[in-house]
N, C-alpha and C. Protein backbone atom coordinates (compact mmCIF):
# COMPACT_ATOMS: atom_id res chain seq x y z
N UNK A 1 -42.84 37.55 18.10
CA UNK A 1 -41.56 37.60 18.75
C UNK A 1 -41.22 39.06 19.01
N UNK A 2 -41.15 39.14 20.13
CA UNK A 2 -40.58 40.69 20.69
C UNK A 2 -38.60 40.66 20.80
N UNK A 3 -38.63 42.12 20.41
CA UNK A 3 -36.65 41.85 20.37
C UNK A 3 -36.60 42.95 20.68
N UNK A 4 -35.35 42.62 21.73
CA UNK A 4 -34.98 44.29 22.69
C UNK A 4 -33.51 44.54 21.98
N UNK A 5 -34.11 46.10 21.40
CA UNK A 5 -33.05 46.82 20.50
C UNK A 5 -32.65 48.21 21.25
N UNK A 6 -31.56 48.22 22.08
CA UNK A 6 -30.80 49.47 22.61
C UNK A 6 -32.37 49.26 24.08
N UNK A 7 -32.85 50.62 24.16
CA UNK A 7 -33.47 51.37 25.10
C UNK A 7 -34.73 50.72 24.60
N UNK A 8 -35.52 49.81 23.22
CA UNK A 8 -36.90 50.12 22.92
C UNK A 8 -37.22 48.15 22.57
N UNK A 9 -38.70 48.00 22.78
CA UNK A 9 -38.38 46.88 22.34
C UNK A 9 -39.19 46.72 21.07
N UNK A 10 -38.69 45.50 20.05
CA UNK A 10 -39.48 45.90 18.80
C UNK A 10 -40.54 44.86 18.45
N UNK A 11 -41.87 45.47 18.47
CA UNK A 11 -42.70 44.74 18.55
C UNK A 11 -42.67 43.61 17.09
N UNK A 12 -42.40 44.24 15.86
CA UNK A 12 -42.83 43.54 14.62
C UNK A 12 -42.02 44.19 13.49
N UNK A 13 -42.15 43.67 12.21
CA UNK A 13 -41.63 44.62 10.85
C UNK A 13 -41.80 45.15 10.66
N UNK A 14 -43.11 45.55 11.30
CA UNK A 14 -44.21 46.82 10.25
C UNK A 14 -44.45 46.05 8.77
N UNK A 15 -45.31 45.36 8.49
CA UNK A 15 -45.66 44.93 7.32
C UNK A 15 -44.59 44.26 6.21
N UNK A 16 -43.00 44.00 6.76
CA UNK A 16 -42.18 43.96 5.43
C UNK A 16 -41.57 42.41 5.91
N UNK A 17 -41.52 42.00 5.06
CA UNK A 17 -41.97 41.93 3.39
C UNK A 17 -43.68 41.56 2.82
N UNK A 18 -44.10 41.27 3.81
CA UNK A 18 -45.35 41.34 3.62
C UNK A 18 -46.21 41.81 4.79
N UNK A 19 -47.63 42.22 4.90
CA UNK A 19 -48.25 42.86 5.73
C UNK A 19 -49.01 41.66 6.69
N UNK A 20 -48.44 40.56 6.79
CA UNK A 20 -48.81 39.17 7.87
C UNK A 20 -47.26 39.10 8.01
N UNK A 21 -45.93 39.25 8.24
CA UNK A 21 -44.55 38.77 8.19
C UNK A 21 -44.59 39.30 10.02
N UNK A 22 -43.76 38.38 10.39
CA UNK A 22 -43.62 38.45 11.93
C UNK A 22 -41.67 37.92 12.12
N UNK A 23 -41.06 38.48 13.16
CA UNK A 23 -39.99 37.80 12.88
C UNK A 23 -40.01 36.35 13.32
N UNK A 24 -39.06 35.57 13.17
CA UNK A 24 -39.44 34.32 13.83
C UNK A 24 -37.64 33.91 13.34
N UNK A 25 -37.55 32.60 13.71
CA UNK A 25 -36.13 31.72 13.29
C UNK A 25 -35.60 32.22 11.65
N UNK A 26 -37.12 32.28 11.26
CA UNK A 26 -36.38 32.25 9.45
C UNK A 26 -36.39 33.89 8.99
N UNK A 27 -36.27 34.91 10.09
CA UNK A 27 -36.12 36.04 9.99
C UNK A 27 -34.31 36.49 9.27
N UNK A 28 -33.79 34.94 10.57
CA UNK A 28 -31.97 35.60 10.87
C UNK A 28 -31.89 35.50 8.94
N UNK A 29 -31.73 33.94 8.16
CA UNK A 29 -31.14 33.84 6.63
C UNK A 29 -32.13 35.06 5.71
N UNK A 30 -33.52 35.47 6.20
CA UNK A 30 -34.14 36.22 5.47
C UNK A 30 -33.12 37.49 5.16
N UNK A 31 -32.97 38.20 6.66
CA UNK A 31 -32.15 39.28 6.85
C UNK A 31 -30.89 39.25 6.43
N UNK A 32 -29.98 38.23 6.78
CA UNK A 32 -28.87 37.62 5.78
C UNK A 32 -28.94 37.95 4.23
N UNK A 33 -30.01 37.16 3.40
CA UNK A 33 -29.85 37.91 1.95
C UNK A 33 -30.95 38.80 1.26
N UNK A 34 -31.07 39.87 2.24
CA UNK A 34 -31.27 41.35 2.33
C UNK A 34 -30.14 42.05 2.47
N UNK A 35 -29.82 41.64 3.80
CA UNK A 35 -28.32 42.45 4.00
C UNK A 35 -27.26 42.60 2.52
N UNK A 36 -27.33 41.40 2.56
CA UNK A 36 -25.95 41.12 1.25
C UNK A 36 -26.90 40.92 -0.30
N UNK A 37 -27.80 41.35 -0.28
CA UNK A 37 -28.19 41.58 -1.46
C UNK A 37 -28.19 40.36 -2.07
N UNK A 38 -28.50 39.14 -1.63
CA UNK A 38 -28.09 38.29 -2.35
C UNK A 38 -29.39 38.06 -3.96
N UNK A 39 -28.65 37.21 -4.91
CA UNK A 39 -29.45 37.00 -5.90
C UNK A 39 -30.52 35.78 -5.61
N UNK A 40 -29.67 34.87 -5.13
CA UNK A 40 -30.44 33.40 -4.84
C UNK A 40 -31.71 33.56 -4.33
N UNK A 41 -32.57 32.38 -4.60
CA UNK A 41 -33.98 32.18 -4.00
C UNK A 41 -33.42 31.85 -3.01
N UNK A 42 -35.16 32.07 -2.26
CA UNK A 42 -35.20 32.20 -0.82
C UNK A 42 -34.75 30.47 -0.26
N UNK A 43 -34.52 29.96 0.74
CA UNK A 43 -34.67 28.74 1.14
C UNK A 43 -35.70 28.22 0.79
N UNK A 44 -36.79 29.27 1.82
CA UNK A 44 -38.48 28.41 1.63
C UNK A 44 -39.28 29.26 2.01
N UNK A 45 -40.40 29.13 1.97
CA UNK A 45 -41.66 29.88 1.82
C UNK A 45 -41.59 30.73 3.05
N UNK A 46 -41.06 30.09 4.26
CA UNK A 46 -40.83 30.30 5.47
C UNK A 46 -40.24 32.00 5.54
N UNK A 47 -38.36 31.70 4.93
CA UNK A 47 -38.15 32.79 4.71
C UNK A 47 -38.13 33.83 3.85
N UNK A 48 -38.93 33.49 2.99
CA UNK A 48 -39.56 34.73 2.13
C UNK A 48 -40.60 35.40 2.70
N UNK A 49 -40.96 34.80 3.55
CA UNK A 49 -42.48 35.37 4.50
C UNK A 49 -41.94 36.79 6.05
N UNK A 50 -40.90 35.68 6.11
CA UNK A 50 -40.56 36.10 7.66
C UNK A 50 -39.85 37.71 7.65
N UNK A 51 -40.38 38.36 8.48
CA UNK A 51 -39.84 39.69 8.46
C UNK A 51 -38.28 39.65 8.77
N UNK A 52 -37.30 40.87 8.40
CA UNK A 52 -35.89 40.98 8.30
C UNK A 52 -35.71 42.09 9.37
N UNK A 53 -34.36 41.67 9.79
CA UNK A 53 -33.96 42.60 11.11
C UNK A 53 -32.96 44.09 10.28
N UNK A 54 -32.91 44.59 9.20
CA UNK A 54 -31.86 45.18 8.67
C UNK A 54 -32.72 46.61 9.18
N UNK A 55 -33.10 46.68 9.23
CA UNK A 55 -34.16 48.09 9.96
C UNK A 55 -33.10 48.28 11.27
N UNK A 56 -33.25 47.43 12.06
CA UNK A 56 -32.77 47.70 13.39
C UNK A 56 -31.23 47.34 13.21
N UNK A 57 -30.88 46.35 12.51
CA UNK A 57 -28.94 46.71 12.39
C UNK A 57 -28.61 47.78 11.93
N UNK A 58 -29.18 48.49 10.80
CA UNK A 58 -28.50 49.57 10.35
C UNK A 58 -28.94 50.64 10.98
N UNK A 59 -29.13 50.82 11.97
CA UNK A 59 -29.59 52.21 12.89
C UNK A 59 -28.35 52.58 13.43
N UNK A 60 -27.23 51.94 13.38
CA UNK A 60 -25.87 52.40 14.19
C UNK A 60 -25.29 52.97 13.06
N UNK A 61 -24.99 54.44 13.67
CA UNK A 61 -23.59 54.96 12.03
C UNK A 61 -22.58 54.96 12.62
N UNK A 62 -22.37 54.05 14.05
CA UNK A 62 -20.79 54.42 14.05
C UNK A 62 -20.51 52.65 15.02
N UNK A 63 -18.64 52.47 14.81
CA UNK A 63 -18.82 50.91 14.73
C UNK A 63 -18.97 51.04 16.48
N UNK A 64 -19.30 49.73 17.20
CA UNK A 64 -19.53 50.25 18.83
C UNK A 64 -17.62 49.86 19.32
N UNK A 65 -18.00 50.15 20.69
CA UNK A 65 -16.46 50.61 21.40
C UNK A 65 -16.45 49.34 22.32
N UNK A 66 -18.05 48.78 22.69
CA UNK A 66 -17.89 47.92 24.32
C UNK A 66 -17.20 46.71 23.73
N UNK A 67 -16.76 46.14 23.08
CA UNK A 67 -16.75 44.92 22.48
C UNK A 67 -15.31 43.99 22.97
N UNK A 68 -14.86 43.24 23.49
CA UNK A 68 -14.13 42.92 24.40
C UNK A 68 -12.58 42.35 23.21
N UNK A 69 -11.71 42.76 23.51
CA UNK A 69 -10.77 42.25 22.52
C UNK A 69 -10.22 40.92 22.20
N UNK A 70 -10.38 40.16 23.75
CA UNK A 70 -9.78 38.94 23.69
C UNK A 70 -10.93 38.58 24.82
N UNK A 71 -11.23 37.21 24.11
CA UNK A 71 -12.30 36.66 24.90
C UNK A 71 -12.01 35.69 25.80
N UNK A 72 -12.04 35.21 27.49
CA UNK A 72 -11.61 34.67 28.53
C UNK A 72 -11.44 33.01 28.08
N UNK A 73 -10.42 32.52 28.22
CA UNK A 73 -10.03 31.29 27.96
C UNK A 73 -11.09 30.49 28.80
N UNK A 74 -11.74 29.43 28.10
CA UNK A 74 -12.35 28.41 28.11
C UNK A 74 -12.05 27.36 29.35
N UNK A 75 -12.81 27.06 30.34
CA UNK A 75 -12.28 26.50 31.27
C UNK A 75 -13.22 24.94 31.34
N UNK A 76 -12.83 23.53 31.82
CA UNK A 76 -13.07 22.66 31.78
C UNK A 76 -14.44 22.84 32.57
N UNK A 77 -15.43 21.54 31.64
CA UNK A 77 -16.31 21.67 32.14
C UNK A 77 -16.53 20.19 33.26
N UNK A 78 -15.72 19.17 33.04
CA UNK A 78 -15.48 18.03 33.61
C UNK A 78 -14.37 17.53 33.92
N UNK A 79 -14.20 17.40 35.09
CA UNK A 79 -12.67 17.62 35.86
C UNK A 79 -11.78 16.57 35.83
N UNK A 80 -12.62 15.39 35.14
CA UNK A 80 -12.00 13.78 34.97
C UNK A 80 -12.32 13.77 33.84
N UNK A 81 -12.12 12.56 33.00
CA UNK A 81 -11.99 11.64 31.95
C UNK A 81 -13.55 10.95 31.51
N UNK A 82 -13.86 11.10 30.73
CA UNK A 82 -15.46 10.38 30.90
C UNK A 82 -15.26 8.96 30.97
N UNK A 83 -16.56 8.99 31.89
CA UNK A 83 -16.29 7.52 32.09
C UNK A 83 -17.45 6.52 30.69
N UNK A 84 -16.51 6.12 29.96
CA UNK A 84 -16.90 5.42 28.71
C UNK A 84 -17.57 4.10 28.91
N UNK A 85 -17.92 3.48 29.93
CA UNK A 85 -18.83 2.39 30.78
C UNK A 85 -20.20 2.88 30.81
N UNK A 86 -20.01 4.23 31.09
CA UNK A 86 -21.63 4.39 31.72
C UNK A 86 -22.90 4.33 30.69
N UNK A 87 -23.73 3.97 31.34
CA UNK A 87 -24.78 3.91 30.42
C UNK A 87 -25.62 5.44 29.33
N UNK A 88 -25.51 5.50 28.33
CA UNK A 88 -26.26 6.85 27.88
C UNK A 88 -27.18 7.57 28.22
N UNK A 89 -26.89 8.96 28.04
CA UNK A 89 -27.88 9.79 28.47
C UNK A 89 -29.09 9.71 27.90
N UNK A 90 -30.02 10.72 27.94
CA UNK A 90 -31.13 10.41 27.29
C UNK A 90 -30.42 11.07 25.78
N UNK A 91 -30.32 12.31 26.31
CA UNK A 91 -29.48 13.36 24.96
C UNK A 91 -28.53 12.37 24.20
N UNK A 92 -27.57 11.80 24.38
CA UNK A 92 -26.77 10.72 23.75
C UNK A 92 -28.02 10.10 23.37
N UNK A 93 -28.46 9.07 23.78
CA UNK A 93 -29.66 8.14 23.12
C UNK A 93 -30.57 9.11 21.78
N UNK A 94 -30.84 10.18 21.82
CA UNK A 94 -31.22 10.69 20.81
C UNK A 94 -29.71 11.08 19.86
N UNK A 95 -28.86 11.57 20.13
CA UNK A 95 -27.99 11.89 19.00
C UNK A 95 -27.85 10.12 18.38
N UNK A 96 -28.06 9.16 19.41
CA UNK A 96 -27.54 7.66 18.40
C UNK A 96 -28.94 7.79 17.71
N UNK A 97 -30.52 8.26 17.42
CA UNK A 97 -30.91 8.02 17.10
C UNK A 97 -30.93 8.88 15.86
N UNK A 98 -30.35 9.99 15.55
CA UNK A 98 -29.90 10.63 14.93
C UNK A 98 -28.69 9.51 13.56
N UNK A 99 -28.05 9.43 14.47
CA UNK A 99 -26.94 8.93 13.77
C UNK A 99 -27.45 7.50 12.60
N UNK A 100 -28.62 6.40 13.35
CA UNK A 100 -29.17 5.26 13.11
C UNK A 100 -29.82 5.72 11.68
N UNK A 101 -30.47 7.07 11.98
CA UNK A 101 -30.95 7.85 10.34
C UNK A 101 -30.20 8.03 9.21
N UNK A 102 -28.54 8.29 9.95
CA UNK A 102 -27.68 8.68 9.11
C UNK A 102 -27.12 7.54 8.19
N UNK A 103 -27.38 6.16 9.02
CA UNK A 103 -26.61 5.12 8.98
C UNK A 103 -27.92 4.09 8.27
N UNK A 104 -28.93 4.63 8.57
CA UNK A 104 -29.87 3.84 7.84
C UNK A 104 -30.50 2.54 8.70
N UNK A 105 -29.96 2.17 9.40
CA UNK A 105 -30.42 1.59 10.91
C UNK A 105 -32.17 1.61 11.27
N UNK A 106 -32.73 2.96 11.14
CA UNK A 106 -33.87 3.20 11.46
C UNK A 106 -35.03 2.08 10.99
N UNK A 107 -34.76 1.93 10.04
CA UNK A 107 -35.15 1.29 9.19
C UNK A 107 -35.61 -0.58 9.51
N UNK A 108 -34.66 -0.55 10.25
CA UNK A 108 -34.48 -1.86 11.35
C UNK A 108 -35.58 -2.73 11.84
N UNK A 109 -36.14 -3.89 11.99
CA UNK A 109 -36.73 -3.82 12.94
C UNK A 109 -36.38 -4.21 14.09
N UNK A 110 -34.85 -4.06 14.42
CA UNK A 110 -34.10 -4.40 15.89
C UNK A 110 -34.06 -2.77 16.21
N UNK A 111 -34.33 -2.30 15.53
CA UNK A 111 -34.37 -0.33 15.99
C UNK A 111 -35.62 0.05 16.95
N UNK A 112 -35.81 0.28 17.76
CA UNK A 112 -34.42 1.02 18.51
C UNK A 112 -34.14 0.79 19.44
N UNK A 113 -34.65 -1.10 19.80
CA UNK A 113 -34.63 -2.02 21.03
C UNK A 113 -32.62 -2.04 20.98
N UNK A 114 -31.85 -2.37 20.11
CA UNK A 114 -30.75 -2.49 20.43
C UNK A 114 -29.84 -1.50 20.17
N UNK A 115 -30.43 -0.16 19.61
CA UNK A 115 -29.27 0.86 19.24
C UNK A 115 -29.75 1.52 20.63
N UNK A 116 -28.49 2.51 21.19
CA UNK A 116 -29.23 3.60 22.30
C UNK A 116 -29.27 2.83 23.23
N UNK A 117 -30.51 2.11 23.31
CA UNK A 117 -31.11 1.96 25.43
C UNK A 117 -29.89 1.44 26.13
N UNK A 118 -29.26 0.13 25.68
CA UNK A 118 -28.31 -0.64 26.27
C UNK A 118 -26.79 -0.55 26.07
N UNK A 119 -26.84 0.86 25.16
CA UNK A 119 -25.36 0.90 24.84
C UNK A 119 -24.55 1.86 25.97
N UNK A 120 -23.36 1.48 26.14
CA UNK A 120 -22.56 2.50 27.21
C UNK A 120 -21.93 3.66 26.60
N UNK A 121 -21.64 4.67 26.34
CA UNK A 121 -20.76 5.89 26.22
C UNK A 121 -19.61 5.03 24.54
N UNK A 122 -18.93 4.29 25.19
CA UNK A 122 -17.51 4.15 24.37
C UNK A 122 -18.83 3.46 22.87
N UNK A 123 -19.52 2.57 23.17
CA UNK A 123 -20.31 1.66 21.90
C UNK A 123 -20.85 2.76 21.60
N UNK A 124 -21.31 3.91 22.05
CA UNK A 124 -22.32 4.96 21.40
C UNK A 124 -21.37 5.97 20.38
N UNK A 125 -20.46 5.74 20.95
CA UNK A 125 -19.16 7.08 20.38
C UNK A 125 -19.18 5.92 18.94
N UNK A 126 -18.73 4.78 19.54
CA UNK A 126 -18.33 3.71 18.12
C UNK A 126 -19.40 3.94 17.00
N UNK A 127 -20.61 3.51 17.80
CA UNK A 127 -21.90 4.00 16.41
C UNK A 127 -21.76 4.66 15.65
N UNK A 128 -21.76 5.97 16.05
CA UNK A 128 -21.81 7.20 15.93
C UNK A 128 -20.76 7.76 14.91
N UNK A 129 -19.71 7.41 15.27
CA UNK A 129 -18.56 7.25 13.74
C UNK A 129 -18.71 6.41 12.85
N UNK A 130 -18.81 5.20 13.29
CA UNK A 130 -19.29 4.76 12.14
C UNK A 130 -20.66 4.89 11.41
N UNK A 131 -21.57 5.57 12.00
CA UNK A 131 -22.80 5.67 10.77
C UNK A 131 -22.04 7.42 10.32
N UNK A 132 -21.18 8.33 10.75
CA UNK A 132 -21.03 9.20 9.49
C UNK A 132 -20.04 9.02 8.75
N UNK A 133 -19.06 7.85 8.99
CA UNK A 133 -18.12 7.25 8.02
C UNK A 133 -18.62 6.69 7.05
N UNK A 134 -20.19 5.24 7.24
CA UNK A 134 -20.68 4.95 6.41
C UNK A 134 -21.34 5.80 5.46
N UNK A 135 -22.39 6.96 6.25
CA UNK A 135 -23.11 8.01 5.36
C UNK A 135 -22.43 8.82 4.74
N UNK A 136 -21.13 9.27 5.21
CA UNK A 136 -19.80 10.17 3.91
C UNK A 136 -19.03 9.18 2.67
N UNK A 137 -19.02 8.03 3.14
CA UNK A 137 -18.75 7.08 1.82
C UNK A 137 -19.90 6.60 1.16
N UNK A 138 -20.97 6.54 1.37
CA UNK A 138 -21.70 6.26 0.65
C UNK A 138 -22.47 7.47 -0.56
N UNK A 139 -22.39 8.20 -0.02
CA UNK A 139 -22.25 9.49 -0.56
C UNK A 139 -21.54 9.97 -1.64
N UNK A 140 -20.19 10.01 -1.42
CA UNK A 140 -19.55 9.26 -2.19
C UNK A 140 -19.68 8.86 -3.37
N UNK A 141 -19.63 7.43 -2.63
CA UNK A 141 -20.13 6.57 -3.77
C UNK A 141 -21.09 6.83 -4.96
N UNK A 142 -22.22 7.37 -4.35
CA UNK A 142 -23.63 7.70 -4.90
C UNK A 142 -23.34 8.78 -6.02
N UNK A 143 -22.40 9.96 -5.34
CA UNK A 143 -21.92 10.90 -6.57
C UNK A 143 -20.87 10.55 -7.60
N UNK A 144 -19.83 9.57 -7.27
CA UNK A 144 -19.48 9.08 -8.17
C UNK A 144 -20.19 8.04 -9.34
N UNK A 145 -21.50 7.64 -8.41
CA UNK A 145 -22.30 6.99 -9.81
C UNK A 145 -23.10 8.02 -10.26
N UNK A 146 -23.03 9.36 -10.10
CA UNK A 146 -23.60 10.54 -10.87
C UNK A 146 -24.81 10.83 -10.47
N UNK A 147 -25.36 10.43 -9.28
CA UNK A 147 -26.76 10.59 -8.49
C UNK A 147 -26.00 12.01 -8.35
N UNK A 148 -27.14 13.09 -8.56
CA UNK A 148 -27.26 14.03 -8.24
C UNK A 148 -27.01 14.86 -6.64
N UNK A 149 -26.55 15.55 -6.19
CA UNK A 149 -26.20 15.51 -4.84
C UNK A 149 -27.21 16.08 -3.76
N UNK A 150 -28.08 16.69 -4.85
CA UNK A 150 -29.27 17.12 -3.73
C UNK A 150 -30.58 16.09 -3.74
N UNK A 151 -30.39 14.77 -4.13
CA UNK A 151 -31.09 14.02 -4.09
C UNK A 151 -30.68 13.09 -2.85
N UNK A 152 -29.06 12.84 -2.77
CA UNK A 152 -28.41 12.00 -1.14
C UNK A 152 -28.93 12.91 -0.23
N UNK A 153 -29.99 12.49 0.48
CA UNK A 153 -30.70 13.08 1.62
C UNK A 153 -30.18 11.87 2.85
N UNK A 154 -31.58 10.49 1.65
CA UNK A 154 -31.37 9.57 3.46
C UNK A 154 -30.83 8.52 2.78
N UNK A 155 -29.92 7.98 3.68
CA UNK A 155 -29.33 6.18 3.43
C UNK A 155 -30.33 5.83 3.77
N UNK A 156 -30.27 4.19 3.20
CA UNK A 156 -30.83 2.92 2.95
C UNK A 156 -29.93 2.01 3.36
N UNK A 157 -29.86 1.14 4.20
CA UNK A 157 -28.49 0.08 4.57
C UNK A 157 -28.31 -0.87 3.48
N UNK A 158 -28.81 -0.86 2.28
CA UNK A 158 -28.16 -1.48 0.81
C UNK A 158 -27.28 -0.40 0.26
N UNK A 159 -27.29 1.13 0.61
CA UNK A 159 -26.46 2.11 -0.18
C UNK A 159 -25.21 2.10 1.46
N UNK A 160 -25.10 1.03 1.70
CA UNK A 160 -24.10 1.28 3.10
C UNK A 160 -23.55 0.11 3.37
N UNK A 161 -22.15 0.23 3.87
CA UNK A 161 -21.28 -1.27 4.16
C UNK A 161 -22.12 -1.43 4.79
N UNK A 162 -22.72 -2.81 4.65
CA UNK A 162 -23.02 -3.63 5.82
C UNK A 162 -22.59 -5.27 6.59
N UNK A 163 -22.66 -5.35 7.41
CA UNK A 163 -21.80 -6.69 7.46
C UNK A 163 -22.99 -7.64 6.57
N UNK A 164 -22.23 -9.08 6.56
CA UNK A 164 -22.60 -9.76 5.72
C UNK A 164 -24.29 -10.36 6.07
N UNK A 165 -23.82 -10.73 7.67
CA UNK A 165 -24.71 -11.18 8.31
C UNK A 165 -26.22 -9.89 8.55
N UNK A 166 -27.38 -9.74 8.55
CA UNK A 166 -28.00 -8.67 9.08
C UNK A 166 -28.07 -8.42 10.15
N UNK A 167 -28.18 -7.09 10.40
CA UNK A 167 -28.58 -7.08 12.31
C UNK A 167 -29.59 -7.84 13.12
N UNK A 168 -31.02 -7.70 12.06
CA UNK A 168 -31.79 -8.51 12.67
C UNK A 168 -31.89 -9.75 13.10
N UNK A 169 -30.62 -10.67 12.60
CA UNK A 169 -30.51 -11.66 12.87
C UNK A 169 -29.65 -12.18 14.02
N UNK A 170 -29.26 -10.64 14.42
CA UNK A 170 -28.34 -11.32 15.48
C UNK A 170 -28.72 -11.57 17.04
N UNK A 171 -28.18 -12.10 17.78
CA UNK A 171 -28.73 -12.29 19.11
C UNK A 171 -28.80 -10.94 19.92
């Protein structure tokens, strides 16, 4: 990864923290607790590897001037009302498939013939709250029965309201 700093561009770390370290995504939290000194372990192997940008932030000794005081009010990006009929995007169809994970759905074998393809805008919004209503109460739940909290990763639709009837059974 090349990064353009002022007038120069910077090819690499130079060897730090190790003499294979390149910057990459897990550069930004690396450089993060460098910067701040932090005590904590690293996330992951990733960013203990990945070279840190504090070389090139701290090259400024003085604070900069261009920096704009008030930033231009936000202007609409859609000039009407969405229309909550229409059929989903592809991008929507992946956030419901997102959500089906959250909600435990995946798991299905009506997944992912009836979540997503055939739903319109307003049923996708509906999903979509309700699988992080179900996945924040169940959660919940799970820590109030003293499950540990870095163990609630993924629902299961037995750790989730479900209606009585199953999905798979329905028409």
């Amino acid at each position: 990864m090349l990064l353009w700093h002022g007038d120069a561009v910077v090819h690499g770390p130079n060897g730090s923290p190790f003499s294979t370290s390149e910057y990459e995504h897990s550069s930004i939290p690396a450089t993060v607790k460098k910067l701040f000194n932090m005590s904590s372990p690293f996330l992951t192997k990733r960013d203990e590897w990945a070279g840190t940008f504090e070389g090139i932030l701290q090259t400024r000794t003085e604070p900069r001037t261009d920096c704009p005081e008030k930033l231009p009010a936000p202007t609409r990006v859609r000039k009407s009302e969405p229309n909550e009929d229409a059929k989903l995007s592809e991008f929507q169809q992946e956030l419901l498939q997102l959500a089906a994970v959250l909600k435990g759905d995946h798991i299905l074998t009506s997944y992912p013939d009836k979540i997503g393809k055939e739903m319109t805008v307003k049923q996708g919004n509906d999903y979509m709250e309700d699988a992080l209503k179900r996945f924040f109460e169940a959660g919940l739940y799970a820590k109030s029965m003293g499950v540990d909290e870095e163990q609630i990763v993924q629902m299961r639709p037995s750790l989730t309201t479900r209606p009585s009837t199953p999905t798979t059974n329905q028409p």
